[in-house]
Protein backbone atom coordinates (compact mmCIF):
# COMPACT_ATOMS: atom_id res chain seq x y z
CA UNK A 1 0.85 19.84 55.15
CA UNK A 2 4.55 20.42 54.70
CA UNK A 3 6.48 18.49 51.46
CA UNK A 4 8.43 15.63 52.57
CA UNK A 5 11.36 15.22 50.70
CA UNK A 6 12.59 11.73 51.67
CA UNK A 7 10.56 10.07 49.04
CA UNK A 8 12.01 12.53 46.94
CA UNK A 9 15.62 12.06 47.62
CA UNK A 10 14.94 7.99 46.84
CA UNK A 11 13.77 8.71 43.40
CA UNK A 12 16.72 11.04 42.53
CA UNK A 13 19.15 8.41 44.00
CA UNK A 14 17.36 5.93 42.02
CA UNK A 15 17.45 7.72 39.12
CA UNK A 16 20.95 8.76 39.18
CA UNK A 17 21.91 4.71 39.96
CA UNK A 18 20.38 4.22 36.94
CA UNK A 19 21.77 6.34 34.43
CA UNK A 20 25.09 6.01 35.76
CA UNK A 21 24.90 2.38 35.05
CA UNK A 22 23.21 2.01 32.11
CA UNK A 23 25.54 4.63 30.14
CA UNK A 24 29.27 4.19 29.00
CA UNK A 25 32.11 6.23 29.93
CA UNK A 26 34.38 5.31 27.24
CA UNK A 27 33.44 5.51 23.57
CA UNK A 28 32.86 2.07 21.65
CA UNK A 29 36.24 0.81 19.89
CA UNK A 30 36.94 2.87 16.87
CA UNK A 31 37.00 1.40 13.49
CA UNK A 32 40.46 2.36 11.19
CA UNK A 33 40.50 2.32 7.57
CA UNK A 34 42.74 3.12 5.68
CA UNK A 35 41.92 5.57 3.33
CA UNK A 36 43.66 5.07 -0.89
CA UNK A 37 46.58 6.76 -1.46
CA UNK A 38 46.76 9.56 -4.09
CA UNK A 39 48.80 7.54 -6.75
CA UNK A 40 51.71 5.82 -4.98
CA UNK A 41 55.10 6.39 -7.47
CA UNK A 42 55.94 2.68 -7.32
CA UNK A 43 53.25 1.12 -9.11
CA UNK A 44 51.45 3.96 -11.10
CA UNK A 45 49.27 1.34 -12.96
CA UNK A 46 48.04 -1.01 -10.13
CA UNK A 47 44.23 0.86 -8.54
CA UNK A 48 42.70 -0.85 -6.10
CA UNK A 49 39.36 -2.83 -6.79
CA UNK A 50 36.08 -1.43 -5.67
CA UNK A 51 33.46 -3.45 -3.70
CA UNK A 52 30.40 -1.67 -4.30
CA UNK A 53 27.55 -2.13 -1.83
CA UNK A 54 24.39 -1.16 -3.69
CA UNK A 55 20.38 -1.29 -2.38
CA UNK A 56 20.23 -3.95 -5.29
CA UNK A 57 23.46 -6.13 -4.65
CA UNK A 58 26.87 -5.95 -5.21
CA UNK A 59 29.26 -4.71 -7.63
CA UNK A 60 32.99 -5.68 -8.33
CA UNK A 61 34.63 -3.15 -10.45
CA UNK A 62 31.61 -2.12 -11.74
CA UNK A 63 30.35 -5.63 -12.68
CA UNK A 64 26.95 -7.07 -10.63
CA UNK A 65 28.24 -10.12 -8.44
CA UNK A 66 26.73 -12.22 -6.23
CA UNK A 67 27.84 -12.70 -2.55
CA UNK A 68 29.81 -15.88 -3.23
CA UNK A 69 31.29 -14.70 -6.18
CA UNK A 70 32.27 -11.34 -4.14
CA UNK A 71 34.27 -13.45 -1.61
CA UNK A 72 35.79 -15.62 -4.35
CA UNK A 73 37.27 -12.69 -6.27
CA UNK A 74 38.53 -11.01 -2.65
CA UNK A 75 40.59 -14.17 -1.96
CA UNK A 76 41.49 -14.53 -5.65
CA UNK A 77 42.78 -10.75 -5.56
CA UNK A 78 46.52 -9.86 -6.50
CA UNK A 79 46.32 -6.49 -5.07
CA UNK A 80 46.52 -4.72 -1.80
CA UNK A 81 44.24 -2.76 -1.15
CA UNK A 82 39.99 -3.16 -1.85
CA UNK A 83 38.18 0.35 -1.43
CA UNK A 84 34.46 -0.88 0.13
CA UNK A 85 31.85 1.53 -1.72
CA UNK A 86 28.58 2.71 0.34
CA UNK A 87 25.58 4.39 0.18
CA UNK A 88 23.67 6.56 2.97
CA UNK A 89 21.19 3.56 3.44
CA UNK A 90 23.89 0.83 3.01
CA UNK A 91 23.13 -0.88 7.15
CA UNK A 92 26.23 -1.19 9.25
CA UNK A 93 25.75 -4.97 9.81
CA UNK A 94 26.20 -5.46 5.93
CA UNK A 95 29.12 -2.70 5.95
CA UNK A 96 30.73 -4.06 8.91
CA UNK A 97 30.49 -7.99 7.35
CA UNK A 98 32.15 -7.08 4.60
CA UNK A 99 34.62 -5.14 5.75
CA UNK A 100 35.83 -8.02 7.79
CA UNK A 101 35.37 -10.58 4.71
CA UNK A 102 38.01 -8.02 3.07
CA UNK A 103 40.25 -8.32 6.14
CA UNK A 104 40.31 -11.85 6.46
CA UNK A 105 41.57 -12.55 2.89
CA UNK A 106 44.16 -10.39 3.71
CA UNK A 107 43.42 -7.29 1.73
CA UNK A 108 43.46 -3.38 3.27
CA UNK A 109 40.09 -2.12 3.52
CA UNK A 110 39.62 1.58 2.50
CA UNK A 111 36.10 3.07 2.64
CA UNK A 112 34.32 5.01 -0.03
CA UNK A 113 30.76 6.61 0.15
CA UNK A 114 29.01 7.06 -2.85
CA UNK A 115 28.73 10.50 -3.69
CA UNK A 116 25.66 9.90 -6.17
CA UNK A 117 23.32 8.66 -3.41
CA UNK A 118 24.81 10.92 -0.37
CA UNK A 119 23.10 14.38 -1.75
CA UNK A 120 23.62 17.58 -1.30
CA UNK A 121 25.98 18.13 2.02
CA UNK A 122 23.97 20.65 4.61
């Protein structure tokens, strides 16, 4: 009995329909940050404040906060520019939040990971 390859075709075509449509051909938007300068000349004593995003919380300067305080000392800030600290386990949804909390009180986001918790590179 010889192999019919009609049914065969249908599946391929099928198949093919379906991957075609179900993948993207363009990369998702890209995220920019701007990443601290090395010491800028005209204001050698202003450093940007560090939003730390720990398993446990979150840190300002160093300093445990709580979410509400967080957002009251990012719209309180006199500075520029906030540098938004990570770990390897730190999710995207809470990154991503945040980063936008920093952008809508009209602060430059820069992005930090935290070397402690990243281990040893491969």
């Amino acid at each position: 009995m010889p192999i019919r390859l009609t049914p065969l075709i249908d599946v391929v075509f099928i198949l093919l329909l379906f991957f075609m449509l179900s993948s993207r051909m363009e990369p998702m938007g890209l995220l920019e940050l701007e990443t601290p300068a090395p010491q800028a000349a005209s204001e050698p004593n202003q450093e940007p404040a560090e939003l730390h995003l720990t398993d446990s919380g979150l840190e300002w300067n160093g300093s445990r906060v709580d979410p509400d305080g967080a957002r009251t000392r990012l719209t309180g800030y006199s500075g520029d520019t906030v540098i938004l600290k990570t770990s390897p386990s730190t999710p995207l949804g809470e990154f991503t939040r945040w980063l936008g909390h920093i952008e809508s009180a009209g602060l430059n986001p820069a992005w930090k990971r935290n070397q402690k918790d990243a281990g040893e590179a491969p």
